[in-house]
N, C-alpha and C. Protein backbone atom coordinates (compact mmCIF):
# COMPACT_ATOMS: atom_id res chain seq x y z
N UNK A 1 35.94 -46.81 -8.94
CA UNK A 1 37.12 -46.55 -8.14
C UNK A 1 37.07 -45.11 -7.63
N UNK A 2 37.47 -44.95 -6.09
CA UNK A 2 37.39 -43.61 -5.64
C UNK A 2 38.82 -43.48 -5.89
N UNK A 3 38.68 -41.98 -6.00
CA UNK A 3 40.27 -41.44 -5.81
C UNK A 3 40.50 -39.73 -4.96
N UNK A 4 41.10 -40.07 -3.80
CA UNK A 4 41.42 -38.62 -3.07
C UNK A 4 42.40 -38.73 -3.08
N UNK A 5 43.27 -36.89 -2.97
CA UNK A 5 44.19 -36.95 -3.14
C UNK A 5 44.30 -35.31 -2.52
N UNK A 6 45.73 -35.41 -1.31
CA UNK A 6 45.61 -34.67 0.03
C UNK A 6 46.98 -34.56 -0.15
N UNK A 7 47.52 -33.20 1.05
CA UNK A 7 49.03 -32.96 0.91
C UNK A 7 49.24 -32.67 2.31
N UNK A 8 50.52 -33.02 2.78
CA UNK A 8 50.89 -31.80 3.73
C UNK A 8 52.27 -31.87 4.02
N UNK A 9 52.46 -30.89 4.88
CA UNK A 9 54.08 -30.17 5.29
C UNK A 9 54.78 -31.06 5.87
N UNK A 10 56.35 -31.10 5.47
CA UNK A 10 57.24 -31.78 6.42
C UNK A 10 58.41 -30.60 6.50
N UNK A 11 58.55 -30.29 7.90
CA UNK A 11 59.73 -29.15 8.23
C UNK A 11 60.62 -30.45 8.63
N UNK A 12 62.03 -30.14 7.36
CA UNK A 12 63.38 -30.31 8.27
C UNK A 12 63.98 -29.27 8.61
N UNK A 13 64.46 -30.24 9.78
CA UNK A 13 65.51 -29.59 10.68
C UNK A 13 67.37 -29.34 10.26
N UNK A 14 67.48 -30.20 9.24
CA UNK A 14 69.19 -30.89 8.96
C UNK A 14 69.03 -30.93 7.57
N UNK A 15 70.57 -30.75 7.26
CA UNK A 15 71.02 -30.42 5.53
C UNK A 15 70.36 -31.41 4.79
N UNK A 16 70.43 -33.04 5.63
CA UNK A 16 69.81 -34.19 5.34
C UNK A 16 69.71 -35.19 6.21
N UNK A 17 68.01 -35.10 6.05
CA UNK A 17 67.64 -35.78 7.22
C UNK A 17 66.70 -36.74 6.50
N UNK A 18 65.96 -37.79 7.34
CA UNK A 18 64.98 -38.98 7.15
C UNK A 18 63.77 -38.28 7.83
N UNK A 19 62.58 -37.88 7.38
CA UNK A 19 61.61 -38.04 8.65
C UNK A 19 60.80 -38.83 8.57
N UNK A 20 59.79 -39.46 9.26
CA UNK A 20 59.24 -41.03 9.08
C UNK A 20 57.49 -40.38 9.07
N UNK A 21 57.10 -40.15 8.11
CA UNK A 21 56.10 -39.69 7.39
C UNK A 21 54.45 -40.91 7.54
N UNK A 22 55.10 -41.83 8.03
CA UNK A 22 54.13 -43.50 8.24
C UNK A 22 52.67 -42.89 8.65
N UNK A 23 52.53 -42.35 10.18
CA UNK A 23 51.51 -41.91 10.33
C UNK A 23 50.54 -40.74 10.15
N UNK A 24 51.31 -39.88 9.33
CA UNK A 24 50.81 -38.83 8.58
C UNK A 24 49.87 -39.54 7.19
N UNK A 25 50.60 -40.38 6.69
CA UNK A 25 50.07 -40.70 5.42
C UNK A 25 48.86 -41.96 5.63
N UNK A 26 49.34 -42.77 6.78
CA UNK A 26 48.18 -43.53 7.06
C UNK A 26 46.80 -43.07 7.96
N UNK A 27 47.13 -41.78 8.10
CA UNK A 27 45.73 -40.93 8.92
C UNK A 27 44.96 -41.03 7.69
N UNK A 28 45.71 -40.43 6.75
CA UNK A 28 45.38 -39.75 5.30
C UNK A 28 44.27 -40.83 4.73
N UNK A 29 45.22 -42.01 4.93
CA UNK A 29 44.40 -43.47 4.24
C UNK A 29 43.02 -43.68 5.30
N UNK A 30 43.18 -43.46 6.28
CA UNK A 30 41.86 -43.58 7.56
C UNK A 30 40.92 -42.56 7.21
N UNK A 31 41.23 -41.00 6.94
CA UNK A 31 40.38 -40.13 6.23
C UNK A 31 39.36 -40.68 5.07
N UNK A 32 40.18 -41.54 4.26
CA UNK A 32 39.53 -41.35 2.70
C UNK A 32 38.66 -42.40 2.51
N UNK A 33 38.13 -43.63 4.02
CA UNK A 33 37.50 -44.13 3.55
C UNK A 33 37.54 -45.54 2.58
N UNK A 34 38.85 -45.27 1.99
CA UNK A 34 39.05 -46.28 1.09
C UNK A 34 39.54 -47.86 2.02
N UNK A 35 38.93 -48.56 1.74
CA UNK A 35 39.63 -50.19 2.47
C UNK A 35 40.83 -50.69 1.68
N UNK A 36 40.44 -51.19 0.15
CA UNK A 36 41.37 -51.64 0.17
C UNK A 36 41.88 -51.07 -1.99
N UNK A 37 43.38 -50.84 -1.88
CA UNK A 37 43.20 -50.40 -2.87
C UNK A 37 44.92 -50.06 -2.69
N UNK A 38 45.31 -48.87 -3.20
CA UNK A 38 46.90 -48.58 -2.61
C UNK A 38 46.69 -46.76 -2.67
N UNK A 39 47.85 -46.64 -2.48
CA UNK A 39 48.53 -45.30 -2.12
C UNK A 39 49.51 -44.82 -2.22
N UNK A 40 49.38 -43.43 -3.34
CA UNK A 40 51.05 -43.24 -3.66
C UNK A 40 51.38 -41.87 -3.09
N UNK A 41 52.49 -41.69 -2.37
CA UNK A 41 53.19 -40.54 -1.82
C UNK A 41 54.22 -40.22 -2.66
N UNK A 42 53.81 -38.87 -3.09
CA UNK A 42 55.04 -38.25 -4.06
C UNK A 42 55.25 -36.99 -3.51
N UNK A 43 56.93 -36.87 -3.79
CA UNK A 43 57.43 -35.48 -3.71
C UNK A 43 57.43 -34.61 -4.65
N UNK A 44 56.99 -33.32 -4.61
CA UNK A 44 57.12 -32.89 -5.86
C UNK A 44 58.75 -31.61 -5.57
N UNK A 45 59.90 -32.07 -5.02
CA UNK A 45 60.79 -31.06 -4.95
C UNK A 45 62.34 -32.11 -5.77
N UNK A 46 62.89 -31.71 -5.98
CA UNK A 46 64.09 -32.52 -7.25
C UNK A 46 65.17 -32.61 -6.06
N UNK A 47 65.11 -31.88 -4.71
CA UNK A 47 65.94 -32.50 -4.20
C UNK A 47 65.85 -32.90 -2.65
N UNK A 48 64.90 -33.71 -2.72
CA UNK A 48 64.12 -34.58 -1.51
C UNK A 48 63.86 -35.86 -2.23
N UNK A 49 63.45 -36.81 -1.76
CA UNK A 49 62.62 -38.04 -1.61
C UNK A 49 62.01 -38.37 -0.85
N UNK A 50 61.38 -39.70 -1.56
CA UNK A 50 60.62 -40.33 -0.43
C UNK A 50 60.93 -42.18 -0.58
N UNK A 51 61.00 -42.65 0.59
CA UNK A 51 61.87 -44.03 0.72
C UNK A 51 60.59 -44.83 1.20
N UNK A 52 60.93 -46.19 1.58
CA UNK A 52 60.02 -46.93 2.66
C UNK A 52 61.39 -47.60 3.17
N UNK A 53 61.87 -48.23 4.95
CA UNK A 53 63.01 -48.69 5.54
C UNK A 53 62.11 -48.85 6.83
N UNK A 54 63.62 -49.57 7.47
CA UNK A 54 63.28 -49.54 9.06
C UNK A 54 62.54 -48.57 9.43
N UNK A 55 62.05 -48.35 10.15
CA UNK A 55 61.71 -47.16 11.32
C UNK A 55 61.05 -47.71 12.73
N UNK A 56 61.86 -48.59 12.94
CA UNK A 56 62.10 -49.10 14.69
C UNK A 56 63.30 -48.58 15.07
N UNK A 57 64.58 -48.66 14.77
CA UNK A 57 65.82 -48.39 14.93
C UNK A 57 66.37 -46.74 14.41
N UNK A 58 66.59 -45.96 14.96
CA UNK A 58 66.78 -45.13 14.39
C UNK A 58 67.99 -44.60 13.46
N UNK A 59 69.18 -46.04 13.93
CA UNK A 59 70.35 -46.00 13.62
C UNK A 59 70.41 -46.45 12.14
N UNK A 60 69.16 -46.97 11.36
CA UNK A 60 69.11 -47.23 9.93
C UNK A 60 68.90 -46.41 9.71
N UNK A 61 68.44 -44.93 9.51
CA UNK A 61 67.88 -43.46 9.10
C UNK A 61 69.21 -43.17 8.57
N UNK A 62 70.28 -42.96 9.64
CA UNK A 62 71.65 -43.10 9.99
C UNK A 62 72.39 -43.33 9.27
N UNK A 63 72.32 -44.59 9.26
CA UNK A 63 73.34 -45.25 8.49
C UNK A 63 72.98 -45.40 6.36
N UNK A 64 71.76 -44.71 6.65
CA UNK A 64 71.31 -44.82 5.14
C UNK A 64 71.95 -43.27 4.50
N UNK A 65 71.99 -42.53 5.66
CA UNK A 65 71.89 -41.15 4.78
C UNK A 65 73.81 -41.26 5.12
N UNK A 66 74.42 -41.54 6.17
CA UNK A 66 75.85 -41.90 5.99
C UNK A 66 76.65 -42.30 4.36
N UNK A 67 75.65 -43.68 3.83
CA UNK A 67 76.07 -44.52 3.10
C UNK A 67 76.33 -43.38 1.67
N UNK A 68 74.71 -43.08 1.69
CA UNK A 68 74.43 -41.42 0.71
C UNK A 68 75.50 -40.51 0.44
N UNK A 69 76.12 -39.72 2.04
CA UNK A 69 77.34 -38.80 1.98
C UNK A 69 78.11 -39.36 1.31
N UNK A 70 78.56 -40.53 1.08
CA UNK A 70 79.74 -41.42 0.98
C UNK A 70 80.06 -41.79 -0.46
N UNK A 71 78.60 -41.88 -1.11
CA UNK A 71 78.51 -42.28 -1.97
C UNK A 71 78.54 -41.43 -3.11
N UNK A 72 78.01 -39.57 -2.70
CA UNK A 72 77.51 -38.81 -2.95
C UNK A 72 78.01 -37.67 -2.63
N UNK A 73 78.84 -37.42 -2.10
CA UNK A 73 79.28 -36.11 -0.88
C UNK A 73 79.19 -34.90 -1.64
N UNK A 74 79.18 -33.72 -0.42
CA UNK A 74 78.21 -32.95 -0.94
C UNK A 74 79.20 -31.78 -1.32
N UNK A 75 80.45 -31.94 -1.34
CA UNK A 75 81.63 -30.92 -1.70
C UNK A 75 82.27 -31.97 -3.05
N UNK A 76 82.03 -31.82 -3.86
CA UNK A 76 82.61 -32.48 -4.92
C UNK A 76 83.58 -31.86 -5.73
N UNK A 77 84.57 -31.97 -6.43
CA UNK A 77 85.56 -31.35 -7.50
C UNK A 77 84.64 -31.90 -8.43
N UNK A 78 84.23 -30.83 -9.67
CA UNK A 78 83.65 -31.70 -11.05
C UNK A 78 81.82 -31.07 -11.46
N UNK A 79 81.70 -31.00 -9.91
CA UNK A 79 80.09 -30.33 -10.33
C UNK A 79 79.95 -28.81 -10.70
N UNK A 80 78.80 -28.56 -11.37
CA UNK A 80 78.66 -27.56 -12.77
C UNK A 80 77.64 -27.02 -11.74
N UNK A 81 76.40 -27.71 -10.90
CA UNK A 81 75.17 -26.80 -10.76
C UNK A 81 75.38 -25.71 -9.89
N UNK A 82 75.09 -24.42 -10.38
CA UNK A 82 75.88 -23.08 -9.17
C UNK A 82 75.21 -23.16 -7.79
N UNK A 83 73.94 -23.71 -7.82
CA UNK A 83 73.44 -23.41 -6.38
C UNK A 83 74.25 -24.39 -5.28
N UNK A 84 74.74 -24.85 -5.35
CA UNK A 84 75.87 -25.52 -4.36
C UNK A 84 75.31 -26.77 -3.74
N UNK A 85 73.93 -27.12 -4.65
CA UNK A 85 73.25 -28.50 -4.11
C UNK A 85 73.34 -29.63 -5.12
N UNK A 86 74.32 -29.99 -6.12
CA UNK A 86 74.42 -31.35 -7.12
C UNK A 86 74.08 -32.08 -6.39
N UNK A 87 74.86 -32.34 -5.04
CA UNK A 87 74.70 -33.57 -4.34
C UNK A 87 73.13 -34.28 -4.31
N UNK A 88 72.01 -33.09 -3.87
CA UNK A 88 70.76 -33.43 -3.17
C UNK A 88 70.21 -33.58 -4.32
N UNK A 89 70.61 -33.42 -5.81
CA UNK A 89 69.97 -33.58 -7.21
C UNK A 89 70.23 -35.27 -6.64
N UNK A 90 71.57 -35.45 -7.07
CA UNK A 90 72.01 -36.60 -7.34
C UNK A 90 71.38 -38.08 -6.37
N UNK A 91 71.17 -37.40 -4.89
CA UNK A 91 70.86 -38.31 -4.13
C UNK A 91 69.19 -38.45 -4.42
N UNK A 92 68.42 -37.15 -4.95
CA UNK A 92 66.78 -37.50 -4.93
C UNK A 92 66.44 -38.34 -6.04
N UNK A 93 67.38 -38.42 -7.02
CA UNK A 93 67.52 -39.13 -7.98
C UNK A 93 67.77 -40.54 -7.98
N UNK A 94 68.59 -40.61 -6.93
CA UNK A 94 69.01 -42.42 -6.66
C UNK A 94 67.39 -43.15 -5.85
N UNK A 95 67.44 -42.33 -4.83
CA UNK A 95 66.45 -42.51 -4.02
C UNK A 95 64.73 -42.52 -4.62
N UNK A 96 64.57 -41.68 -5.40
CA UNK A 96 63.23 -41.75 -6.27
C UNK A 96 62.25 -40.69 -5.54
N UNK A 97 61.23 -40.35 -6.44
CA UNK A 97 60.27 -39.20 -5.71
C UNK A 97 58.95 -39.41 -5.26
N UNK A 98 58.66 -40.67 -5.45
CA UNK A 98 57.77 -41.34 -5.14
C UNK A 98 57.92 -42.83 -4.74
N UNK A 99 56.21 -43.37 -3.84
CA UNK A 99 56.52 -44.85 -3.46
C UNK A 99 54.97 -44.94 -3.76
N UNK A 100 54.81 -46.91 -3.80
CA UNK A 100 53.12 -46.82 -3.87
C UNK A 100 53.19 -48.27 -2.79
N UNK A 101 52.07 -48.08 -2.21
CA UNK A 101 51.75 -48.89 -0.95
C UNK A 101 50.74 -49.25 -0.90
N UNK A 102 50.42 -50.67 -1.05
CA UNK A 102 49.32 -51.45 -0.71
C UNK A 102 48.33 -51.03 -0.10
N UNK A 103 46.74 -51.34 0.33
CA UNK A 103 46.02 -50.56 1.33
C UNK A 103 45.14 -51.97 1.25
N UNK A 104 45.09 -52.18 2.36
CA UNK A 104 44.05 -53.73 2.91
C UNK A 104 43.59 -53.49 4.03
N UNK A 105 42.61 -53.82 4.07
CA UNK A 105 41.21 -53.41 5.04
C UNK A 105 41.60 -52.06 5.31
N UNK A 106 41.48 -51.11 4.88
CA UNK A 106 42.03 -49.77 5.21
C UNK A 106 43.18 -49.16 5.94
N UNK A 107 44.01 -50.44 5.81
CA UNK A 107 45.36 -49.99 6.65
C UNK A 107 46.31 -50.12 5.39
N UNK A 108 47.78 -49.44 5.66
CA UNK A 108 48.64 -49.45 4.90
C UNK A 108 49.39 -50.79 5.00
N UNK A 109 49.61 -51.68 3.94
CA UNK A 109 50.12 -52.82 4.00
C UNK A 109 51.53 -53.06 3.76
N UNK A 110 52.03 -52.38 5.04
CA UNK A 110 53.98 -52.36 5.27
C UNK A 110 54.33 -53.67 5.99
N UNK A 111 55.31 -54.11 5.41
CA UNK A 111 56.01 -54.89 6.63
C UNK A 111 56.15 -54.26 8.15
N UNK A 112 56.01 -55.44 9.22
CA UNK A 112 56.57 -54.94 10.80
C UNK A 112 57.51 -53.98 10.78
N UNK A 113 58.38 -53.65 10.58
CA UNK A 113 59.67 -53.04 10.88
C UNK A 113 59.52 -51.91 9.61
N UNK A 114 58.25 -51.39 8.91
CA UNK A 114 58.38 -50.88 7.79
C UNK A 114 57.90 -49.58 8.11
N UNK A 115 58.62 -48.02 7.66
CA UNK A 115 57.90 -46.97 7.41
C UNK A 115 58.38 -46.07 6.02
N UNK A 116 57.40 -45.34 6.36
CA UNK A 116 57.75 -44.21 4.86
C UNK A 116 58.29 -43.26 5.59
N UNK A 117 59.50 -42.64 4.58
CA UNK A 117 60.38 -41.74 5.18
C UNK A 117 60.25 -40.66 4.06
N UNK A 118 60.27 -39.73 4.52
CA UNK A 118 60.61 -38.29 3.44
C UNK A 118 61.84 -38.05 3.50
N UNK A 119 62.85 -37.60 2.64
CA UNK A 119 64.54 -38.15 2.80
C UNK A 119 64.57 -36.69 2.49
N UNK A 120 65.17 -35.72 3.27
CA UNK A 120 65.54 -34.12 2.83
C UNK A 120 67.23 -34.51 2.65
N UNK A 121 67.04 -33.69 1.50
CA UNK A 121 69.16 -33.61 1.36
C UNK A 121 69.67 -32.11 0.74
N UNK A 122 68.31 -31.39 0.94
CA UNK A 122 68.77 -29.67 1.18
C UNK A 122 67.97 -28.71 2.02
N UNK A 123 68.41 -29.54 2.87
CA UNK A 123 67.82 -28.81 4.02
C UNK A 123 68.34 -27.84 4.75
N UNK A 124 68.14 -27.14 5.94
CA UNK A 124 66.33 -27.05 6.36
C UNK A 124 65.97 -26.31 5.64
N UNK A 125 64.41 -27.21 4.93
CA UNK A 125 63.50 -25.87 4.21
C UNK A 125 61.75 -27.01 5.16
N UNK A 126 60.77 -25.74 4.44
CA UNK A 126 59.54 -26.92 4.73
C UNK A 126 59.13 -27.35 2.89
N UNK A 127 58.65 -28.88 3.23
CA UNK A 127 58.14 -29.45 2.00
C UNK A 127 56.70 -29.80 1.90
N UNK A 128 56.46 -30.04 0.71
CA UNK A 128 55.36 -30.46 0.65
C UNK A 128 55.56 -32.19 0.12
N UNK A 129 54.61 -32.91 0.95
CA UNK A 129 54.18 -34.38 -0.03
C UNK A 129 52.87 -34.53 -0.47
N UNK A 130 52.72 -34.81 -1.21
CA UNK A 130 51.34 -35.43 -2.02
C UNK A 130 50.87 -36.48 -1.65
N UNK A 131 49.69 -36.88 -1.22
CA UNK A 131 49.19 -38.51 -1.62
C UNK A 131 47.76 -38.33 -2.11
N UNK A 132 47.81 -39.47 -2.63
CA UNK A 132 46.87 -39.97 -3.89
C UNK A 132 46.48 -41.20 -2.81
N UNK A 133 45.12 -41.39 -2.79
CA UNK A 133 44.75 -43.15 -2.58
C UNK A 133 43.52 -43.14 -3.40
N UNK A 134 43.92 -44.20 -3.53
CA UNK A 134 42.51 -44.87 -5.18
C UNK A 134 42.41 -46.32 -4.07
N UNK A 135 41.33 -46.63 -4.79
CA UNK A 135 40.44 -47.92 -4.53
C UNK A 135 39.19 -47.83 -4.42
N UNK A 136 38.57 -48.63 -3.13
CA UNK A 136 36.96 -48.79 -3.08
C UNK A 136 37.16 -48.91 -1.40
């Protein structure tokens, strides 16, 4: 089994934003050679993620990080952490810091309507993501 494993930058723009990371990470998978095997994209920051969703419509990005505020908002009565970000703990936490993705004939094996998103919720800073692809 081969295994490479490559990083690079995502600048947000917004306190919390979606950016759709799909063809960054599937260059990555075209780089390494590997056909078929999978691929995991991890964040290494506690208050970012990384998702897989729509990314035809842009109004699901939208309506996901809406649902988030709502669920989550980012002025709370009750929170302890001083840097003024619980919220983006709380949301990288729901959301998860990693995803792993299929890889067949050397493509990433998403559904039609499917991309990987890097989810910022203390933003703007720049991040880093990780990926790993193993196989043959």
């Amino acid at each position: 089994m081969k295994i490479v494993e490559k990083d690079f930058r995502v600048i947000s723009k917004n306190r919390s934003q979606m950016i759709d990371i799909t063809n960054q990470v599937s260059s990555l998978v075209g780089q390494s050679g590997i056909t078929n095997g999978d691929v995991i994209v991890y964040c290494p920051h506690t208050t970012a993620a990384i998702t897989i969703n729509e990314n035809a419509d842009p109004s699901v990005p939208h309506d996901i990080l809406l649902t988030l505020e709502e669920l989550v908002p980012h002025h709370r009565s009750g929170y302890r952490h001083s840097e003024g970000n619980s919220d983006a703990h709380c949301k990288s936490s729901i959301i998860g810091c990693s995803r792993q993705i299929p890889i067949k004939d050397g493509s990433l094996n998403l559904g039609s309507w499917q991309g990987i998103f890097f989810c910022e919720f203390d933003g703007p800073r720049s991040r880093k993501v990780i990926v790993q692809i193993r196989g043959e």
